[in-house]
N, C-alpha and C. Protein backbone atom coordinates (compact mmCIF):
# COMPACT_ATOMS: atom_id res chain seq x y z
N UNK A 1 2.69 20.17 -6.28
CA UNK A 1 1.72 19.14 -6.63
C UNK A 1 2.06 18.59 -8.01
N UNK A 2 1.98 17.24 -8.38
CA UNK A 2 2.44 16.79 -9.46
C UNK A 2 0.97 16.17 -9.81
N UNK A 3 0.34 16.90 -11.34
CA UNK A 3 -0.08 16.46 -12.00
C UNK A 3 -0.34 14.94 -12.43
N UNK A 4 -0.77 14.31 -12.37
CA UNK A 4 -0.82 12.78 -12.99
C UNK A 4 -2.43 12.46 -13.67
N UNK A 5 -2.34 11.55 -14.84
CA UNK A 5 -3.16 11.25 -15.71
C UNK A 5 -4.79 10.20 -14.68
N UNK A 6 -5.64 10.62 -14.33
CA UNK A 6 -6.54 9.53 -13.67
C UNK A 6 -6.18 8.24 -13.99
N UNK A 7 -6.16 7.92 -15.27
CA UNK A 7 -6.17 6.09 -16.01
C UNK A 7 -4.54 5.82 -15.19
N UNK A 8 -3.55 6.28 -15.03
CA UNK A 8 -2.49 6.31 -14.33
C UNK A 8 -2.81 6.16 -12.89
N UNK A 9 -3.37 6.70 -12.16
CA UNK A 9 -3.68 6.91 -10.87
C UNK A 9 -4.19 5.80 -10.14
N UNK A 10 -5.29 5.26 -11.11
CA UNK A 10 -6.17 4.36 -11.06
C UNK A 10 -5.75 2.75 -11.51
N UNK A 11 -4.55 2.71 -12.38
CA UNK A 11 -3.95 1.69 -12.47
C UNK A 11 -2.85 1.44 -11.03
N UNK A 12 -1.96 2.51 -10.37
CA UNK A 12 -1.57 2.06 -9.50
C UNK A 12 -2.25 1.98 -8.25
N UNK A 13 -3.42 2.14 -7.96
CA UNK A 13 -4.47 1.95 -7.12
C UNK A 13 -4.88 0.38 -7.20
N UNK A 14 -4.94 -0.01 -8.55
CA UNK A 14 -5.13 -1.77 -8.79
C UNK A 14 -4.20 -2.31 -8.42
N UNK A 15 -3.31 -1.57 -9.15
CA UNK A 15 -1.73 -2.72 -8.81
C UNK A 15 -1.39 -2.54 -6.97
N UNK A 16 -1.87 -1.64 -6.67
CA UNK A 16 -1.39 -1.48 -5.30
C UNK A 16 -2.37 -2.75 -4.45
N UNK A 17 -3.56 -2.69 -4.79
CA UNK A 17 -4.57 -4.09 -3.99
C UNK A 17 -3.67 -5.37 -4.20
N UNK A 18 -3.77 -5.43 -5.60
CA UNK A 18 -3.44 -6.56 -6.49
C UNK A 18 -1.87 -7.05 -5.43
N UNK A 19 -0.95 -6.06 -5.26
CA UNK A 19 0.16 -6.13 -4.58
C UNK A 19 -0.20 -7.26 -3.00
N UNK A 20 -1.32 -5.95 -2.42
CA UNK A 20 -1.10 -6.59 -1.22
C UNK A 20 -2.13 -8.17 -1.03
N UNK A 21 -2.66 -8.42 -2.49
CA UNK A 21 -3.65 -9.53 -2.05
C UNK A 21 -2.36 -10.71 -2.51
N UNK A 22 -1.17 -10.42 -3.63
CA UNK A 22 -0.38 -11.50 -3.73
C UNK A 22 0.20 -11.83 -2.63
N UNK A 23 1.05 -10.67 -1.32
CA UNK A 23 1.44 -11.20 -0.34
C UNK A 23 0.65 -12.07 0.43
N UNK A 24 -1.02 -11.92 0.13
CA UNK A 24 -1.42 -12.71 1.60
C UNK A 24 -1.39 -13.94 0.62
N UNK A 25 -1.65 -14.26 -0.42
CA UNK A 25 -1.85 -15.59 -1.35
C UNK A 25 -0.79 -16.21 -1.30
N UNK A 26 0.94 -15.93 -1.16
CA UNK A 26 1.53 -16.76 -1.69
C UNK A 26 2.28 -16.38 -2.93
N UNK A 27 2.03 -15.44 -3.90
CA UNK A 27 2.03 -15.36 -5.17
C UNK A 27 3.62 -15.12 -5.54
N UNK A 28 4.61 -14.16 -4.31
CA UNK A 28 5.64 -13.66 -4.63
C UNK A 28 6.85 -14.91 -4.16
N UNK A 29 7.73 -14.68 -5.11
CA UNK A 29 8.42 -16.35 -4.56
C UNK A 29 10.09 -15.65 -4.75
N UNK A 30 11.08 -16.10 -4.84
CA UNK A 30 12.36 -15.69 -4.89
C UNK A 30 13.03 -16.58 -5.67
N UNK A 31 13.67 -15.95 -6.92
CA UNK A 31 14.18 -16.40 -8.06
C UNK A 31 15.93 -16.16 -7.43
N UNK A 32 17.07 -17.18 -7.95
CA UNK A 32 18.18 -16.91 -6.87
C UNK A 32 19.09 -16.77 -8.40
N UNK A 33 19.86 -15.90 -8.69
CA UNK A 33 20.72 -15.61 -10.26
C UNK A 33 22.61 -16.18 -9.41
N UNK A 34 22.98 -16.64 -10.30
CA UNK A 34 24.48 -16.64 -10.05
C UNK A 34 25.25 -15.83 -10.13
N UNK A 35 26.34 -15.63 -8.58
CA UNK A 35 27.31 -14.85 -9.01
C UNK A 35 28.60 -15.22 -8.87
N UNK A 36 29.35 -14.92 -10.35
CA UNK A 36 30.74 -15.64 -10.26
C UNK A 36 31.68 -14.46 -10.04
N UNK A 37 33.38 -15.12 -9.92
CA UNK A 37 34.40 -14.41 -9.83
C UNK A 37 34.80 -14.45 -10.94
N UNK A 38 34.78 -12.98 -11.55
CA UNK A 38 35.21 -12.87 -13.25
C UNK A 38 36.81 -13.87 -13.53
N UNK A 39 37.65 -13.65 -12.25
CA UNK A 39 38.81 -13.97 -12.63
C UNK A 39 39.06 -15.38 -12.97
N UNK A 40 38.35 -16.23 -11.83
CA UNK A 40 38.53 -17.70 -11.99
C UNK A 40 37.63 -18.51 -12.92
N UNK A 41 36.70 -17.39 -12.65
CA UNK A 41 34.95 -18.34 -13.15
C UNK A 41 34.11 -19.45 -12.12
N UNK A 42 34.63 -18.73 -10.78
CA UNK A 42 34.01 -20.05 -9.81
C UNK A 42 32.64 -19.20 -8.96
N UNK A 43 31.85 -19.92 -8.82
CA UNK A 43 30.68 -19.70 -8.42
C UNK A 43 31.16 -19.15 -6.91
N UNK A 44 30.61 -17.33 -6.29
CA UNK A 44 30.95 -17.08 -5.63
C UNK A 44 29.50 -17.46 -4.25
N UNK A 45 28.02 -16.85 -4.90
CA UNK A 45 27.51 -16.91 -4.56
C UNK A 45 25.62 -16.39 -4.98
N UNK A 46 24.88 -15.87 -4.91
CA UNK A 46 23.70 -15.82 -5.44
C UNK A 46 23.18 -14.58 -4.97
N UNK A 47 22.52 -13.84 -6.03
CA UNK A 47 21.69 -12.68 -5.72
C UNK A 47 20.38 -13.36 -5.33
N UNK A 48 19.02 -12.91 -4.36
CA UNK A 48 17.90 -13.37 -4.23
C UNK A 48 16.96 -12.17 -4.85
N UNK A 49 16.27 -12.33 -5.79
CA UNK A 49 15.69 -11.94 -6.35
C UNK A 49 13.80 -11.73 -6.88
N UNK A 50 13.26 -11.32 -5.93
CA UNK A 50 11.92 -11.47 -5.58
C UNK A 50 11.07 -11.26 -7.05
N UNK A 51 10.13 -11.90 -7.26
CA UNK A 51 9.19 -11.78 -8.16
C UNK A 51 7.87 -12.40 -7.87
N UNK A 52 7.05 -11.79 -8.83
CA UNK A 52 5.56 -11.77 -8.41
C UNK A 52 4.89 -12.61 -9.35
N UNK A 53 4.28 -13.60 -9.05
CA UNK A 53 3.96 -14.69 -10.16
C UNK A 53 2.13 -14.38 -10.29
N UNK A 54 2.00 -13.29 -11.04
CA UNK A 54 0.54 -12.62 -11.85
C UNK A 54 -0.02 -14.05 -11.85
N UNK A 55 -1.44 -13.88 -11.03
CA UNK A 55 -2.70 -14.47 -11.84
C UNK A 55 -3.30 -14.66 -13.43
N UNK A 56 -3.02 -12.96 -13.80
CA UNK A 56 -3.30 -12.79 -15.25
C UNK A 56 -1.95 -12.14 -15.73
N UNK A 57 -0.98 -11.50 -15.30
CA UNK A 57 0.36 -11.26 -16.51
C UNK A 57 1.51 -12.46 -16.39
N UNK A 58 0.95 -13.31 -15.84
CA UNK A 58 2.30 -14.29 -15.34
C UNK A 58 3.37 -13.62 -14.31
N UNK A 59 4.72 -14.23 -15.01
CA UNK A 59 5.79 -14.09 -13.83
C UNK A 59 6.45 -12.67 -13.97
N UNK A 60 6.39 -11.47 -13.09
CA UNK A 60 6.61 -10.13 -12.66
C UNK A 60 7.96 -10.18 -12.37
N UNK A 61 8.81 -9.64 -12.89
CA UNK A 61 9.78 -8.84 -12.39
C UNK A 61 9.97 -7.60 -11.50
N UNK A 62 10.90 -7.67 -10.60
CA UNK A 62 10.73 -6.24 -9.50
C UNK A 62 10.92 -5.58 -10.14
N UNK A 63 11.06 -4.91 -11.68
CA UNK A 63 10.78 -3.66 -11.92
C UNK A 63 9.49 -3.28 -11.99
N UNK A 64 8.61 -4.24 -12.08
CA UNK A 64 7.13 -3.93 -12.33
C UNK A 64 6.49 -3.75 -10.87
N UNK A 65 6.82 -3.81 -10.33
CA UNK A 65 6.28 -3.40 -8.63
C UNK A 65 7.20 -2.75 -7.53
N UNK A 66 8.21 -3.27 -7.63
CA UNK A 66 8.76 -2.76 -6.25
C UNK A 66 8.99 -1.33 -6.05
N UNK A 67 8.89 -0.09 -6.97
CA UNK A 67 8.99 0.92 -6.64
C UNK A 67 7.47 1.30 -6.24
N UNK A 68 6.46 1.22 -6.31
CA UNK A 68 5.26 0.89 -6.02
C UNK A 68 5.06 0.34 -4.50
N UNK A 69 5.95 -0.58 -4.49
CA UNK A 69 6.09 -1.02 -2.73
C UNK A 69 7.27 0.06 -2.44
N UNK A 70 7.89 0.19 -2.65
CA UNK A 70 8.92 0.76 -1.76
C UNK A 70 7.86 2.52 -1.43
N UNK A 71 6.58 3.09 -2.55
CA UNK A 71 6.26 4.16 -2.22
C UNK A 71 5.13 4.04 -1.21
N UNK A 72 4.67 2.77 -1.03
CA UNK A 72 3.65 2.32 -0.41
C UNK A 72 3.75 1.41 0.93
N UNK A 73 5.59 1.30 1.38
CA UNK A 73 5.06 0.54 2.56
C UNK A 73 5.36 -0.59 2.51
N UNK A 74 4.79 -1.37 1.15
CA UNK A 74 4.96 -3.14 1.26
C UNK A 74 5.91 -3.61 1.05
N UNK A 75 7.38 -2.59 0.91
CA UNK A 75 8.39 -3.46 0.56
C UNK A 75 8.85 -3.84 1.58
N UNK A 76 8.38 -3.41 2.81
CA UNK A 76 8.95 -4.01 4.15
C UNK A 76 8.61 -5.52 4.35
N UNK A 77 7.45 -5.38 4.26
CA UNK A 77 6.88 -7.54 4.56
C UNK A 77 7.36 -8.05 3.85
N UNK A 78 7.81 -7.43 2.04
CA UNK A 78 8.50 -7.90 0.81
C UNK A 78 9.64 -8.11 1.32
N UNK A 79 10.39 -7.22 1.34
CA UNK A 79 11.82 -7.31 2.19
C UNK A 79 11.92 -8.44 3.13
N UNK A 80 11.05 -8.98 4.44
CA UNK A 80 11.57 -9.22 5.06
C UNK A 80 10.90 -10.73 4.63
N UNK A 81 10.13 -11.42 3.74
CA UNK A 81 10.28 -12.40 3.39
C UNK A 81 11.23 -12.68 2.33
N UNK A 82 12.21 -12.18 1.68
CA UNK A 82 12.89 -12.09 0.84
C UNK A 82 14.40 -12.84 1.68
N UNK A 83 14.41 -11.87 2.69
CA UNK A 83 15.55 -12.61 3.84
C UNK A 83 15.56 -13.18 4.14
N UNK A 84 13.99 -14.09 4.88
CA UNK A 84 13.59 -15.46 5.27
C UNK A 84 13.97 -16.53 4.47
N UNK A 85 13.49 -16.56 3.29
CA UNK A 85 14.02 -17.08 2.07
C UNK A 85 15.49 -17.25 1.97
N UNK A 86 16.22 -16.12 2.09
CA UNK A 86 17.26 -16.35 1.84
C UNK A 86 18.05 -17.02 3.13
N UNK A 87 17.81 -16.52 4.38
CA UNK A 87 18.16 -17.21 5.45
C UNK A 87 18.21 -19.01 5.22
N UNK A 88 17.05 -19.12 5.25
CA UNK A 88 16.35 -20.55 4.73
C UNK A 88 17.44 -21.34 3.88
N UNK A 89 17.70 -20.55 3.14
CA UNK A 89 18.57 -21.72 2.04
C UNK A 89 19.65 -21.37 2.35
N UNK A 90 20.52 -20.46 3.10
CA UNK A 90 21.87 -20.48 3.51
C UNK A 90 21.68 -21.66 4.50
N UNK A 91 20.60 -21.87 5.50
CA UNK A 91 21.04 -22.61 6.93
C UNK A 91 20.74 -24.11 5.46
N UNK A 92 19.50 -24.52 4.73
CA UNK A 92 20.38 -25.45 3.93
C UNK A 92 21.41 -25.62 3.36
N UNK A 93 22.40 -24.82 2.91
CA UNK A 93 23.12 -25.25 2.20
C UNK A 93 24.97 -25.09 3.39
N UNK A 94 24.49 -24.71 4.37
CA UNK A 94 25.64 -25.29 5.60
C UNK A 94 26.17 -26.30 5.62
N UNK A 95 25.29 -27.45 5.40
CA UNK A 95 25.85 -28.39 5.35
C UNK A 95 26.15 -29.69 4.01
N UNK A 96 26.70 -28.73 3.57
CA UNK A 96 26.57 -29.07 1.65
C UNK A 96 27.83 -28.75 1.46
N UNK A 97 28.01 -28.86 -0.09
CA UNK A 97 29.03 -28.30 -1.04
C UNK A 97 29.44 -26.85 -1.03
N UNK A 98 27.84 -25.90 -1.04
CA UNK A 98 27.25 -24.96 -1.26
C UNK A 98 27.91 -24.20 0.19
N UNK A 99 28.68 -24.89 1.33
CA UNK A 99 28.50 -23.89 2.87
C UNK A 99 29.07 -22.62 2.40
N UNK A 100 30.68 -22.07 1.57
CA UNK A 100 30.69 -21.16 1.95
C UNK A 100 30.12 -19.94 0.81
N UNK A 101 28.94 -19.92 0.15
CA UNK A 101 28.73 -19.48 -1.25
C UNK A 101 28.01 -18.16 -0.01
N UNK A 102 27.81 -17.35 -0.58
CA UNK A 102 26.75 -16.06 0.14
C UNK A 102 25.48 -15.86 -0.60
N UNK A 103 24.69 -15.42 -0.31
CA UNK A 103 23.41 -14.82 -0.55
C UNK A 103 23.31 -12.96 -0.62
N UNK A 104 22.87 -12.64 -1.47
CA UNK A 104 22.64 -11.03 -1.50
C UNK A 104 21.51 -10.75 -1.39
N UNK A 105 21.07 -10.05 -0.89
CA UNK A 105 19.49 -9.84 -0.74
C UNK A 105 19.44 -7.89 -1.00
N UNK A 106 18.54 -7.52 -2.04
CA UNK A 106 18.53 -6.10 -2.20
C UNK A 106 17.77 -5.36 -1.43
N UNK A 107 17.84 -4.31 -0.87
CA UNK A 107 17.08 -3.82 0.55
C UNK A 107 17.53 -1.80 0.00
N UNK A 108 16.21 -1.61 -0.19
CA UNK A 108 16.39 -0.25 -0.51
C UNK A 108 16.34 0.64 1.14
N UNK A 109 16.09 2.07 1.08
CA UNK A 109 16.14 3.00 2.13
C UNK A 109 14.86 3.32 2.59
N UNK A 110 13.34 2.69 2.20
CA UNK A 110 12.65 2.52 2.82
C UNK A 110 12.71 1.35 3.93
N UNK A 111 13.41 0.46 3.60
CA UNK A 111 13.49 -0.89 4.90
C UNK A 111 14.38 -0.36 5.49
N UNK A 112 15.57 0.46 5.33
CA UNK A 112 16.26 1.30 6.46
C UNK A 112 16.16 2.11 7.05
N UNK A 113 14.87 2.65 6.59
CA UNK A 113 14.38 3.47 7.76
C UNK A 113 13.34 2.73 8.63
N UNK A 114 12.91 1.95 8.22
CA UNK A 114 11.85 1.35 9.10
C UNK A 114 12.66 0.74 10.46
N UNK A 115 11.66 1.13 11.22
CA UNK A 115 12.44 1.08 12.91
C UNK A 115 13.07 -0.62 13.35
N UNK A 116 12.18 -1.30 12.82
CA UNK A 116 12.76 -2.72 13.13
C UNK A 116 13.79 -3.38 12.27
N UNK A 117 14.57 -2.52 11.37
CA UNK A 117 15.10 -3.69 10.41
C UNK A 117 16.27 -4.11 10.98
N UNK A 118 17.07 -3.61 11.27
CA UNK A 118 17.97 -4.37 12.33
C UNK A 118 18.04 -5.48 12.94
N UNK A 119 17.02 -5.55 13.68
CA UNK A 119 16.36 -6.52 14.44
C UNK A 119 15.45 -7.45 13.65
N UNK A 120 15.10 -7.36 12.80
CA UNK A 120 14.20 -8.42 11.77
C UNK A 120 16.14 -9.65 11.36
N UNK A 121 16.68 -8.27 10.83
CA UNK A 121 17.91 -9.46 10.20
C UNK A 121 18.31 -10.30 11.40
N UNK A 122 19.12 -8.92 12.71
CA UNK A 122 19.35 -10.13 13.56
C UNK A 122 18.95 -11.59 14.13
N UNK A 123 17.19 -11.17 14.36
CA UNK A 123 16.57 -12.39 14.84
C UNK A 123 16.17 -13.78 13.64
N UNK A 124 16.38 -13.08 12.10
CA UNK A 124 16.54 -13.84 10.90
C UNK A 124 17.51 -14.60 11.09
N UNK A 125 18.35 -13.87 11.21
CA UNK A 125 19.99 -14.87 11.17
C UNK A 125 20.13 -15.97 12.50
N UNK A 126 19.77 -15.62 13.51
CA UNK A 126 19.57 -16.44 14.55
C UNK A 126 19.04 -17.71 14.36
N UNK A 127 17.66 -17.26 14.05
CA UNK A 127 16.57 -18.68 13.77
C UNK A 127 17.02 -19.53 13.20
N UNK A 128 17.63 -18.77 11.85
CA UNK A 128 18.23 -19.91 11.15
C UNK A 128 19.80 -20.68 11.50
N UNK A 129 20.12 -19.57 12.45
CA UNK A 129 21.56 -20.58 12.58
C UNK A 129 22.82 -20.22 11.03
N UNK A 130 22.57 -18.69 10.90
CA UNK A 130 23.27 -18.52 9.61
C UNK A 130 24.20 -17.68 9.80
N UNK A 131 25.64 -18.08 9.43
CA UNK A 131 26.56 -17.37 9.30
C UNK A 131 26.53 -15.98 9.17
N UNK A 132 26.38 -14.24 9.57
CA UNK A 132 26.28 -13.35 9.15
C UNK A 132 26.67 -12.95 8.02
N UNK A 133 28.10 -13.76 7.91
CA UNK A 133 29.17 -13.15 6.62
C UNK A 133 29.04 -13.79 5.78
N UNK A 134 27.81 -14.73 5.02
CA UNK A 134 27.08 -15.26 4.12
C UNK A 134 25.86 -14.18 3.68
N UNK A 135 25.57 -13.56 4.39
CA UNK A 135 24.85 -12.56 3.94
C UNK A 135 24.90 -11.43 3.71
N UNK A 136 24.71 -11.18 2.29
CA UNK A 136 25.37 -9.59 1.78
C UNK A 136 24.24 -8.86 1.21
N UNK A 137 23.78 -7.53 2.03
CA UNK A 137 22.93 -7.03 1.82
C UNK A 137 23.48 -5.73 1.34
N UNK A 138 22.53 -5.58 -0.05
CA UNK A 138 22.71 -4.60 -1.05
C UNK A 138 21.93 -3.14 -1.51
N UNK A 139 22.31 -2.52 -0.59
CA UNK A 139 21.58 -0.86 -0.77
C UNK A 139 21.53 -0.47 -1.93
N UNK A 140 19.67 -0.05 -2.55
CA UNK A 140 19.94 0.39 -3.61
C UNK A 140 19.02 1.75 -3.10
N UNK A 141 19.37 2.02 -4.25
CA UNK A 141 19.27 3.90 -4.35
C UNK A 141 17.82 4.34 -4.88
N UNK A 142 16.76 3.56 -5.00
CA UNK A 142 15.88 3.48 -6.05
C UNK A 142 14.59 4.95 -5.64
N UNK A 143 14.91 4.80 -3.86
CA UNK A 143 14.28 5.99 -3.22
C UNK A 143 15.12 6.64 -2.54
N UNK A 144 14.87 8.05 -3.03
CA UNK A 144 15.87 8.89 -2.01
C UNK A 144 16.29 8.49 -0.53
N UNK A 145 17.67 9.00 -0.10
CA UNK A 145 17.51 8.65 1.41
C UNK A 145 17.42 9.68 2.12
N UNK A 146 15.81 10.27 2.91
CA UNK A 146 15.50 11.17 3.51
C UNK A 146 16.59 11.71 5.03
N UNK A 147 16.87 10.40 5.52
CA UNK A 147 17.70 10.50 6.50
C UNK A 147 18.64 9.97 6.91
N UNK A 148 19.88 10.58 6.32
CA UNK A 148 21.01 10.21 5.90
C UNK A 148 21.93 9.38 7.18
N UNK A 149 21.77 10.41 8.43
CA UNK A 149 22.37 9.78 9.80
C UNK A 149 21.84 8.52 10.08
N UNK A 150 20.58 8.02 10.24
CA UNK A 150 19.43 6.98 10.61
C UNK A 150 20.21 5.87 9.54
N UNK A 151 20.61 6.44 8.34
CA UNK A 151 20.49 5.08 7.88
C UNK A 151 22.10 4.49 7.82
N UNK A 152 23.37 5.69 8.04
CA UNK A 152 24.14 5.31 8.22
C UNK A 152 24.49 4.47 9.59
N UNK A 153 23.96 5.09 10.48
CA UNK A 153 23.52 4.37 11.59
C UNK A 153 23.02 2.77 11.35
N UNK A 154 22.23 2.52 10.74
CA UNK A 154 21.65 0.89 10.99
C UNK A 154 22.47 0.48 10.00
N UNK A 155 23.42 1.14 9.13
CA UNK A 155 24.54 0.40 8.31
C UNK A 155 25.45 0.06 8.86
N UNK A 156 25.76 0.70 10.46
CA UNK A 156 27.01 0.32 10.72
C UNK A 156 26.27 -0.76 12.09
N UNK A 157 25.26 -0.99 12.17
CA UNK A 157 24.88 -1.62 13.01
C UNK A 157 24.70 -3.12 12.34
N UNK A 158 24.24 -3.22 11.45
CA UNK A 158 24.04 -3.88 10.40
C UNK A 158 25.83 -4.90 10.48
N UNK A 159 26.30 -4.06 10.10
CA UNK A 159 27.72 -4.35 9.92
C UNK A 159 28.09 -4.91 11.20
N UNK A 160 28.03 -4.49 12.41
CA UNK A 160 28.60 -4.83 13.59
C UNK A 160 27.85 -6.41 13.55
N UNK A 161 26.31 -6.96 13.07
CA UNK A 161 26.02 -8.11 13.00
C UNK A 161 27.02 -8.88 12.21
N UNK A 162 28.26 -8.67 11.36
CA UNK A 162 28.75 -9.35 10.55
C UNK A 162 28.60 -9.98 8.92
N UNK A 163 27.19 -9.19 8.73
CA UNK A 163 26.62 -8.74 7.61
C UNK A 163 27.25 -7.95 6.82
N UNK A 164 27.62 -8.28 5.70
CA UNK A 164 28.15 -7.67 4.54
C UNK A 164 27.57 -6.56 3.72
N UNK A 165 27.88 -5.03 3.67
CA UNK A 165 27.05 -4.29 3.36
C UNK A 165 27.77 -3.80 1.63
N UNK A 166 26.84 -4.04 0.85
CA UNK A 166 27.10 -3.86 -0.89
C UNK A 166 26.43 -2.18 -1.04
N UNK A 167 26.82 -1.17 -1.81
CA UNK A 167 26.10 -0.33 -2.20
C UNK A 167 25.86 -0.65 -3.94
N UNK A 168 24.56 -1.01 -4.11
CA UNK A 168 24.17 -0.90 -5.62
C UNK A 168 23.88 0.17 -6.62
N UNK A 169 24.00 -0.07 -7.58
CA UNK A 169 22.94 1.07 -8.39
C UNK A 169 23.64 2.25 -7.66
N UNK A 170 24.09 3.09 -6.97
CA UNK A 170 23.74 4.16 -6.65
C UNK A 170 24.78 5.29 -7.62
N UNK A 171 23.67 6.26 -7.87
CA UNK A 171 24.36 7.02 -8.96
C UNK A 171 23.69 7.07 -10.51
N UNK A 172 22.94 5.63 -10.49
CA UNK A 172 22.47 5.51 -11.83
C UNK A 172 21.43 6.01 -12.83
């Protein structure tokens, strides 16, 4: 049993409402960072980067929540509007300047264990009509991975979609 402070307890009890009342509002939006090739300097492609735009602290960074979702569950609906998003602006930018740039989207080992994620990307990538190998999804380490087979499993399934699999962070 791990000890914890009430005023602690009771703040992630707020932040945890507060969490799930921004998903139904609208509040969380996706900030997209550049990523270049050190060697040339040419724009390879974009990390998608979710944040939470506070009523009262302003604009949230995923360090201030997402381990909070990832212990609670919500990083799955988080997650899988994060992909939508990113889906979304790959099938725009197909027919642009922008066609062959990729998208990264970060997806910890709670969305890999969850039974549908497979199938959330596949039928993502479909809808939109998006290249698989534009999308590079990036395992981070932030929660243990309870079940190591399960998730190597939907990695290589993952992969068989043509999806690009990144390991982040891990180790850190």
């Amino acid at each position: 049993m791990t000890c914890r402070p009430v005023d602690t307890i009771a703040v992630d009890v707020h932040l945890e409402q507060a969490l799930q009342d921004a998903i139904a509002r609208s509040e969380l939006f996706v900030d997209y960072q550049p990523v270049f090739r050190l060697q040339t300097g040419d724009m390879t492609g974009v990390e998608a980067l979710v944040r939470w735009r506070h009523p009262e602290r302003g604009v949230l960074s995923p360090v201030a929540f997402i381990p909070l979702a990832e212990a609670n569950g919500l990083i799955v609906p988080i997650g899988e509007f994060v992909l939508e998003e990113a889906c979304q602006i790959l099938r725009a930018w197909r027919k642009s300047a922008m066609h062959e740039l990729s998208i990264a989207v970060n997806v910890s080992a709670v969305q890999l264990a969850y039974g549908d994620f497979v199938r959330v990307v596949r039928e993502c990538l479909d809808e939109y009509g998006v290249d698989a190998r534009r999308l590079q999804l990036e395992i981070t380490e932030t929660v243990p991975f309870t079940n190591r087979q399960l998730v190597i499993k939907r990695l290589v399934e993952l992969r068989q979609l043509g999806v690009r699999i990144v390991l982040d962070d891990f180790g850190c």
